[in-house]
C-alpha atoms as a PDB file:
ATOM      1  CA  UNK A   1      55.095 -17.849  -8.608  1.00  0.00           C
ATOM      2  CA  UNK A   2      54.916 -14.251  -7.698  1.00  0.00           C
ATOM      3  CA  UNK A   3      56.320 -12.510 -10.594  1.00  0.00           C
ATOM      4  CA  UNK A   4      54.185 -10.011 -12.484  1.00  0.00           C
ATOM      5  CA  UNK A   5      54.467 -11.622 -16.160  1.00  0.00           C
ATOM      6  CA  UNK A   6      52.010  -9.784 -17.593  1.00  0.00           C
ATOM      7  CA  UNK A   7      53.171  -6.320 -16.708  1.00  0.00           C
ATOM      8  CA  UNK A   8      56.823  -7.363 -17.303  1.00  0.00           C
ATOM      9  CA  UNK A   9      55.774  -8.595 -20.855  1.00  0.00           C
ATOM     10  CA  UNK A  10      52.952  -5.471 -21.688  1.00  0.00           C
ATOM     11  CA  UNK A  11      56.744  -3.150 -20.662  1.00  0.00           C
ATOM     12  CA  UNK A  12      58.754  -5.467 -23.638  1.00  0.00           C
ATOM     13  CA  UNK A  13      55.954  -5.580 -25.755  1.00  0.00           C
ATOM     14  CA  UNK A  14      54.398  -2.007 -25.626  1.00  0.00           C
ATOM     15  CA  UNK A  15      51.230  -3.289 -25.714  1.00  0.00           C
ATOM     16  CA  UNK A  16      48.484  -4.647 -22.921  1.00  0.00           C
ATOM     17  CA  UNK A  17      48.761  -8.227 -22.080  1.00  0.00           C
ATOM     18  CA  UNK A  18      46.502 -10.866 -20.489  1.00  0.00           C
ATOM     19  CA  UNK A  19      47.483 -13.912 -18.645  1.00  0.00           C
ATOM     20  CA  UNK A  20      44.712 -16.576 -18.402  1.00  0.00           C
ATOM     21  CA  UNK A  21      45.193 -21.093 -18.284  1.00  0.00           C
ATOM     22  CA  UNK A  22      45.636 -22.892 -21.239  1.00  0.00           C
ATOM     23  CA  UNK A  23      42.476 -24.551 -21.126  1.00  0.00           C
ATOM     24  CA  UNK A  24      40.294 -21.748 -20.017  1.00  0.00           C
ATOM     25  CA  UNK A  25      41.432 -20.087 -23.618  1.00  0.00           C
ATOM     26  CA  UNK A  26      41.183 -23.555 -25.906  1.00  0.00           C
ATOM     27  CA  UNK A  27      37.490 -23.648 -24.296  1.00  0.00           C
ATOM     28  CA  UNK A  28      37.055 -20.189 -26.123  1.00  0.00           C
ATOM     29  CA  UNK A  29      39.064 -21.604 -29.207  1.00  0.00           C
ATOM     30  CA  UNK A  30      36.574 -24.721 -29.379  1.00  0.00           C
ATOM     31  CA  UNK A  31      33.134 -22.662 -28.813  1.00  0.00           C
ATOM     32  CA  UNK A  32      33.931 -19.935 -30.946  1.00  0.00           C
ATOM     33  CA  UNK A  33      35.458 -22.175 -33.759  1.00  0.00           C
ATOM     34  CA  UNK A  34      35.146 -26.177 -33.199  1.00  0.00           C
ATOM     35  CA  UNK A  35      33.157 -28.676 -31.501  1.00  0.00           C
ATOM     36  CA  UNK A  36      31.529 -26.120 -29.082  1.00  0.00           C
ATOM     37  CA  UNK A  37      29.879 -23.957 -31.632  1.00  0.00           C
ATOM     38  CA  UNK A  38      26.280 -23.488 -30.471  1.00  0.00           C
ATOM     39  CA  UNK A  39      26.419 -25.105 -26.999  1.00  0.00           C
ATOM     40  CA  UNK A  40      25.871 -23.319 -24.036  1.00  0.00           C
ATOM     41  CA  UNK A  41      27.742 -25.383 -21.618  1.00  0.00           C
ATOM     42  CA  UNK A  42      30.931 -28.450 -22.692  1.00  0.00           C
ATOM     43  CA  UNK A  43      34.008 -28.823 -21.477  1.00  0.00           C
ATOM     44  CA  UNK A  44      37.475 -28.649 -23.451  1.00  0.00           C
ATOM     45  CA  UNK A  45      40.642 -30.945 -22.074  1.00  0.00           C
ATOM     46  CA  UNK A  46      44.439 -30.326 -22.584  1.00  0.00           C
ATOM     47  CA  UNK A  47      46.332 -33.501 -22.389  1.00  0.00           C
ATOM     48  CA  UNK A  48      49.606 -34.441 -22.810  1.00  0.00           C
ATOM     49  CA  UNK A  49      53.133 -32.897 -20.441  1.00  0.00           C
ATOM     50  CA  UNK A  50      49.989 -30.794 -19.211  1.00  0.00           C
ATOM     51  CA  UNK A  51      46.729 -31.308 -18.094  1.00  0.00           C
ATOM     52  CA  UNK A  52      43.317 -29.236 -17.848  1.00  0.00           C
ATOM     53  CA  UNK A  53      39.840 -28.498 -18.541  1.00  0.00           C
ATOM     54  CA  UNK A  54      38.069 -25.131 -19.414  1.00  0.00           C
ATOM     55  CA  UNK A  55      34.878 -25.338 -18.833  1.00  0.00           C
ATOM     56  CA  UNK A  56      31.770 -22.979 -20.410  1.00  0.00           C
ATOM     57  CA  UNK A  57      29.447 -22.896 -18.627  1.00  0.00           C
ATOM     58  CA  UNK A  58      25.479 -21.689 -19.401  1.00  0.00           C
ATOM     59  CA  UNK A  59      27.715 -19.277 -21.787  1.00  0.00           C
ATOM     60  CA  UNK A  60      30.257 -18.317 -19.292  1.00  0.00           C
ATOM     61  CA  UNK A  61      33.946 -19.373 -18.836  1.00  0.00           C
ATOM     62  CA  UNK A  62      34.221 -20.611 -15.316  1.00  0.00           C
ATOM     63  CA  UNK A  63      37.373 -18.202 -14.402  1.00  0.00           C
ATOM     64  CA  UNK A  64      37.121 -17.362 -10.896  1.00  0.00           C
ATOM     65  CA  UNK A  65      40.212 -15.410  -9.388  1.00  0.00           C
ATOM     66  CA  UNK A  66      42.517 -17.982  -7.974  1.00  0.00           C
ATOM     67  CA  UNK A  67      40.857 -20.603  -9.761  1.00  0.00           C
ATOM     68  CA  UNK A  68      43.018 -23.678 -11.380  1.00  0.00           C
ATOM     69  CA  UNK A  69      42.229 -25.791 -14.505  1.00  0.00           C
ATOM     70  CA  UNK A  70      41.773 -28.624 -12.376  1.00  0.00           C
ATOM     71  CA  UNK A  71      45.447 -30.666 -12.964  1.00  0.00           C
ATOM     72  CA  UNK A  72      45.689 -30.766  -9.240  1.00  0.00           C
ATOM     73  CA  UNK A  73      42.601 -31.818  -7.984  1.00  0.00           C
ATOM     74  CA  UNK A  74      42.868 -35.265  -5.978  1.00  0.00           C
ATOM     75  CA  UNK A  75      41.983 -37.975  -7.464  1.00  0.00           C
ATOM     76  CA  UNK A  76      44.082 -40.568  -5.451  1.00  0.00           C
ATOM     77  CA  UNK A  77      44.095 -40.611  -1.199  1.00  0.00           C
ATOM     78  CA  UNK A  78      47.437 -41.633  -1.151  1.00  0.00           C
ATOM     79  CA  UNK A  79      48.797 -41.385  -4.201  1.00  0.00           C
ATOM     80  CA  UNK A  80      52.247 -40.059  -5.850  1.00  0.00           C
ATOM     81  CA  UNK A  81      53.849 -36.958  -4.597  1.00  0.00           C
ATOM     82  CA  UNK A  82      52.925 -34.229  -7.679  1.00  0.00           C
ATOM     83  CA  UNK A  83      55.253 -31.236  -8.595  1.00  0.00           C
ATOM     84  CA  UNK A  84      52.667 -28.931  -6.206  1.00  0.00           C
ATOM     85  CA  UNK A  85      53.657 -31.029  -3.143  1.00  0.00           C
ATOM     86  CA  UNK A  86      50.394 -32.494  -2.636  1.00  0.00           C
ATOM     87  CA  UNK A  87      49.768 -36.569  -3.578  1.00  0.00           C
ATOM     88  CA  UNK A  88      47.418 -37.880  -5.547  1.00  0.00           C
ATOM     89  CA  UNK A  89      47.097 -35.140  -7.958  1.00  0.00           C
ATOM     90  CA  UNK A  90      45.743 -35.611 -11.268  1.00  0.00           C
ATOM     91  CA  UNK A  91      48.118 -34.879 -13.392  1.00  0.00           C
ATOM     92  CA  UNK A  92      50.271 -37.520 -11.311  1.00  0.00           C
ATOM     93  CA  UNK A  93      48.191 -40.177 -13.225  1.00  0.00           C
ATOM     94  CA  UNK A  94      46.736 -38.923 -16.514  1.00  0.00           C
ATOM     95  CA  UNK A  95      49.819 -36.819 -18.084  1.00  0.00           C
ATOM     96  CA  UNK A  96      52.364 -38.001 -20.552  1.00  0.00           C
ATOM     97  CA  UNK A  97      54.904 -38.892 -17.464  1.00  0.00           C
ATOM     98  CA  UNK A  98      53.057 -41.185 -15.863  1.00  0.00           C
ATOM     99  CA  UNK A  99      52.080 -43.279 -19.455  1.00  0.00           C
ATOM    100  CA  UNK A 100      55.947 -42.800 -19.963  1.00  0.00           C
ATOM    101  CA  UNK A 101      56.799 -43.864 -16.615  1.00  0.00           C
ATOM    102  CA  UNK A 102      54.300 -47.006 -16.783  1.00  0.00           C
ATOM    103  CA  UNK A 103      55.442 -48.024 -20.062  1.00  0.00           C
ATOM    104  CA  UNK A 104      59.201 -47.967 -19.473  1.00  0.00           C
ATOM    105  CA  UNK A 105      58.464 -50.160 -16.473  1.00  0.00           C
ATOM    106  CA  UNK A 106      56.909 -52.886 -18.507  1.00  0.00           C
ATOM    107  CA  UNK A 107      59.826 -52.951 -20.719  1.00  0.00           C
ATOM    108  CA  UNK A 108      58.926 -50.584 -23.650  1.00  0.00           C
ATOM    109  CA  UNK A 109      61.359 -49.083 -25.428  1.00  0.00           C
ATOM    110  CA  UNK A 110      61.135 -45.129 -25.636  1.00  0.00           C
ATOM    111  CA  UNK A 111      60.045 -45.168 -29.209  1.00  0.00           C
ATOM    112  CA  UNK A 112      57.106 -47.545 -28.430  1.00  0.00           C
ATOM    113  CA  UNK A 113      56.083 -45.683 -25.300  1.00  0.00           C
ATOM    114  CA  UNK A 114      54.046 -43.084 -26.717  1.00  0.00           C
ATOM    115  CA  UNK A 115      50.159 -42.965 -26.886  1.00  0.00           C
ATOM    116  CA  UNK A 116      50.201 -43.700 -30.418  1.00  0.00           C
ATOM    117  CA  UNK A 117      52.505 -46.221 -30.795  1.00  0.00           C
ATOM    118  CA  UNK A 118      50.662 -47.860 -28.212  1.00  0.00           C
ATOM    119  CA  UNK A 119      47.435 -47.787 -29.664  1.00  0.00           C
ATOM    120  CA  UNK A 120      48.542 -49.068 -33.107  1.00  0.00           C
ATOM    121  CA  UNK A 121      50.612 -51.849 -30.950  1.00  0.00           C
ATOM    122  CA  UNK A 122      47.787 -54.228 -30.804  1.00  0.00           C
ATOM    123  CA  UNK A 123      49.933 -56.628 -27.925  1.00  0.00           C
ATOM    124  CA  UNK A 124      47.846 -56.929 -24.700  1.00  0.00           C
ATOM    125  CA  UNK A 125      49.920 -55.604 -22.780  1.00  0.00           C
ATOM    126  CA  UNK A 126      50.421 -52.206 -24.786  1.00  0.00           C
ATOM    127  CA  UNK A 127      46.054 -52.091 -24.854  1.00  0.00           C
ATOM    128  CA  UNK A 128      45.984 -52.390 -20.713  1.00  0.00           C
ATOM    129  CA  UNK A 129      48.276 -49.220 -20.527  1.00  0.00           C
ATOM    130  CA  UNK A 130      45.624 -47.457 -23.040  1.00  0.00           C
ATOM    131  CA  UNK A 131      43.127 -48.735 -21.064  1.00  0.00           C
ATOM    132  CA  UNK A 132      44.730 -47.618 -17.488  1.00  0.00           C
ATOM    133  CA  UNK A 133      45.214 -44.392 -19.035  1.00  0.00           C
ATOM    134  CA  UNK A 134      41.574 -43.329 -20.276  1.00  0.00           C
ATOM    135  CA  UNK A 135      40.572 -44.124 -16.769  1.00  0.00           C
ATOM    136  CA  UNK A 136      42.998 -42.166 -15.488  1.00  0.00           C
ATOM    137  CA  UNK A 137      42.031 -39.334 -17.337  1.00  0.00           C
ATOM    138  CA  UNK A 138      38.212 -39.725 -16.563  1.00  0.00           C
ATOM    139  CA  UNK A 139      39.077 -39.874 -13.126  1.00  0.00           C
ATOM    140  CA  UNK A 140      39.308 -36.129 -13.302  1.00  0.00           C
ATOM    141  CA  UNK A 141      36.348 -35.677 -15.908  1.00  0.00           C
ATOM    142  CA  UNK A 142      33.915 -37.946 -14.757  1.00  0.00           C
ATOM    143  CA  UNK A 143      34.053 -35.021 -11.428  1.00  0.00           C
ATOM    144  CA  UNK A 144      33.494 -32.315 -13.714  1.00  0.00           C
ATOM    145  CA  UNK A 145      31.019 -34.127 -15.459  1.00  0.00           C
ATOM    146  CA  UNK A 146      28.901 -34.362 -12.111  1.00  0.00           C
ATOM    147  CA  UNK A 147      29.416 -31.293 -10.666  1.00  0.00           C
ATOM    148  CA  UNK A 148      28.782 -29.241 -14.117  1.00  0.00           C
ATOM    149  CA  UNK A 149      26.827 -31.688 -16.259  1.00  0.00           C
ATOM    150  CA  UNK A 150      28.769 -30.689 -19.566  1.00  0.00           C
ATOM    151  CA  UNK A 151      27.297 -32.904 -21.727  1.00  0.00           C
ATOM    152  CA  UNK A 152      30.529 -32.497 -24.149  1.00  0.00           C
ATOM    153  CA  UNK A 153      34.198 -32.750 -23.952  1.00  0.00           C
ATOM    154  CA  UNK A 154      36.724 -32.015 -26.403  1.00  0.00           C
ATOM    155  CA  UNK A 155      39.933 -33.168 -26.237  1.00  0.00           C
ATOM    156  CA  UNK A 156      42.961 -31.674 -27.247  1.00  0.00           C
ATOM    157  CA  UNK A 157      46.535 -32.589 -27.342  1.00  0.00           C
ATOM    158  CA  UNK A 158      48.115 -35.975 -26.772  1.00  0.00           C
ATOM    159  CA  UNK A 159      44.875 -37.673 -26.872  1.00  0.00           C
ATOM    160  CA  UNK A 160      44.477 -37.125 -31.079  1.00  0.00           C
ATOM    161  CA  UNK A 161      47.295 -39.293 -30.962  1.00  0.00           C
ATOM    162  CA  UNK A 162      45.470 -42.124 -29.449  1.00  0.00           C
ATOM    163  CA  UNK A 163      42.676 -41.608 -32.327  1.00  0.00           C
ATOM    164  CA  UNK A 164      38.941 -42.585 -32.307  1.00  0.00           C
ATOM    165  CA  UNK A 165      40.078 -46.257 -30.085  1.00  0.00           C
ATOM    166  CA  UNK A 166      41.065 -44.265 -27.572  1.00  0.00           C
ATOM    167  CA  UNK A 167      37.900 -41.487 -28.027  1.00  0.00           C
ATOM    168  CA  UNK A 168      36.128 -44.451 -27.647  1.00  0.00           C
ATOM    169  CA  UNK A 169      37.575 -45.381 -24.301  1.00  0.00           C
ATOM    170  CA  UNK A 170      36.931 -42.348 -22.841  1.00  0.00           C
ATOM    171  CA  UNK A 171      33.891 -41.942 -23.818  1.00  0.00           C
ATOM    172  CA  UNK A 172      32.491 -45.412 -22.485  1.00  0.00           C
ATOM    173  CA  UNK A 173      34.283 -45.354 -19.120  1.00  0.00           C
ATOM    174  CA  UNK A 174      33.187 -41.566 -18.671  1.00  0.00           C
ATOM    175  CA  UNK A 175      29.375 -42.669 -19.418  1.00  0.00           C
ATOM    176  CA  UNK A 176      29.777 -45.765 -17.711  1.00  0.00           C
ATOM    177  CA  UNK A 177      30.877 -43.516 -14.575  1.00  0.00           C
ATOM    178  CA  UNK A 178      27.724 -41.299 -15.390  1.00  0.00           C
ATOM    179  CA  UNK A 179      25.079 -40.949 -12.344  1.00  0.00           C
ATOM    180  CA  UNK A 180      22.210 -40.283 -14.757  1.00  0.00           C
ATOM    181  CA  UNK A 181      20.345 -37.638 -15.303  1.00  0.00           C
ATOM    182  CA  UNK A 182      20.992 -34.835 -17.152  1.00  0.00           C
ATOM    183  CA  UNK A 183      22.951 -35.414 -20.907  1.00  0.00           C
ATOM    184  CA  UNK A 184      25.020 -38.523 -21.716  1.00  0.00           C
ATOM    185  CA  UNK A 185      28.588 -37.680 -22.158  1.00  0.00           C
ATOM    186  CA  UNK A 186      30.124 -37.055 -25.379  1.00  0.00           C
ATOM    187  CA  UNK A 187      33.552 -37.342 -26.384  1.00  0.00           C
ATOM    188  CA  UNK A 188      35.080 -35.726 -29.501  1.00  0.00           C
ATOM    189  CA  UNK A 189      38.305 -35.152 -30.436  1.00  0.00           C
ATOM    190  CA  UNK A 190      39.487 -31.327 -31.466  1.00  0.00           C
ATOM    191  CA  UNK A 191      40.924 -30.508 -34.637  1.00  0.00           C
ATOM    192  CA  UNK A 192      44.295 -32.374 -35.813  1.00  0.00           C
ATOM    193  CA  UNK A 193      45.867 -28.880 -36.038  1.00  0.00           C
ATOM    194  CA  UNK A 194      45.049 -28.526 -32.399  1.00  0.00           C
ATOM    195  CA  UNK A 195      45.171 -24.949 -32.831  1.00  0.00           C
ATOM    196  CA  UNK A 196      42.175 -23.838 -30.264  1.00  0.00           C
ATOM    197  CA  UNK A 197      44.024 -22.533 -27.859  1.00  0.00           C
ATOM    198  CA  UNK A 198      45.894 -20.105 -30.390  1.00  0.00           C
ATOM    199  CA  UNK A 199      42.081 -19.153 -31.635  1.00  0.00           C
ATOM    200  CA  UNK A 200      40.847 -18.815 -28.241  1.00  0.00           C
ATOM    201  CA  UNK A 201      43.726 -16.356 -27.155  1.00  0.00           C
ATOM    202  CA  UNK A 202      43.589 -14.101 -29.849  1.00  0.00           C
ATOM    203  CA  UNK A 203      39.255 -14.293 -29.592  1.00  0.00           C
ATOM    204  CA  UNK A 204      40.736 -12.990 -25.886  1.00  0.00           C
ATOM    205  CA  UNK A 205      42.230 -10.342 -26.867  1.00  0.00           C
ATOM    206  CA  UNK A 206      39.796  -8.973 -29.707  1.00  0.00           C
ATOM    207  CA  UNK A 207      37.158  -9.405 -27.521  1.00  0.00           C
ATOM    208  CA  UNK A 208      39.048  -7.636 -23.812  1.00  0.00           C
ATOM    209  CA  UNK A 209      37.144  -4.590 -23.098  1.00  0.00           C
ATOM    210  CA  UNK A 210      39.196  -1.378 -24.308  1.00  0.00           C
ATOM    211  CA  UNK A 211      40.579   1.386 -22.065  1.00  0.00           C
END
């Protein structure tokens, strides 16, 4: 916190260099090359160890100076203690960790514990912890979905794993969480490569003003 990456990389590399949030650049990735082609405004989420949403917005990237990708908004009064200091984060409930955490605690063993062994599992008990999880995670978009009305998110990392069952989850519990008005929700997955951030980055670069 503090230290000037980008300068101290532009000195090793000899060449400018931009710093900008994971998401914010796989929202680029997604309307320049995936599911956001053509849309004015949709949302892209990074799930998995880390957690975010870029979000385009009437053909803008919401980047204000300062701003976060939304892993540490609250989403819980008085909820776990998050790596920020703050409870009730986000990412305290809709990361990798916490499905790992959950799952270990109900007796899975390591192997079984991801998202997709989970979702193949079938048991009741491994389709709860799905379940818990999409709401979890649309605890976070179901507020972006009100306060930007995206209309479409595309999600990106850990959730492929989960496949169109848990697409599906999301979906429903983010439409079911809708107030109305506006566009219904969608819910697509990104591409299995999952490459959008890497596209969005270098669409960054190409397209950073020269000097």
């Amino acid at each position: 916190r503090g230290y000037p990456v980008a300068d101290r990389l532009a000195e090793l590399a000899g060449a400018p260099v931009r710093i900008e949030h994971r998401a914010r650049v796989q929202v680029l990735g997604d309307r320049w090359f995936g599911a956001g082609r053509g849309r004015r405004s949709f949302a892209s989420v990074a799930t998995g160890e880390v957690l975010g949403v870029g979000i385009l917005y009437e053909g803008e990237v919401l980047a204000p100076a300062g701003g976060r990708s939304g892993a540490h908004m609250t989403v819980t009064a008085s909820g776990e203690l998050c790596t920020c200091g703050r409870r009730g984060c986000w990412k305290t409930v809709a990361t990798t960790r916490w499905l790992r955490e959950r799952a270990a605690e109900q007796g899975f063993a390591p192997e079984a514990a991801t998202l997709a062994a989970l979702t193949a599992s079938g048991t009741p008990a491994a389709a709860d912890l799905v379940a818990r999880y999409a709401e979890n995670l649309v605890l976070g978009l179901a507020t972006v979905q009100q306060l930007f009305a995206c209309g479409l998110f595309v999600l990106h990392g850990e959730a492929l794993d989960g496949g169109e069952p848990f697409r599906a989850l999301v979906e429903s519990r983010l439409r079911a969480d809708a107030l109305g008005g506006g566009e219904v929700p969608t819910v697509v997955l990104g591409e299995a490569a999952d490459t959008g951030a890497l596209l969005g980055a270098a669409g960054l670069v190409l397209s950073a003003p020269r000097h």
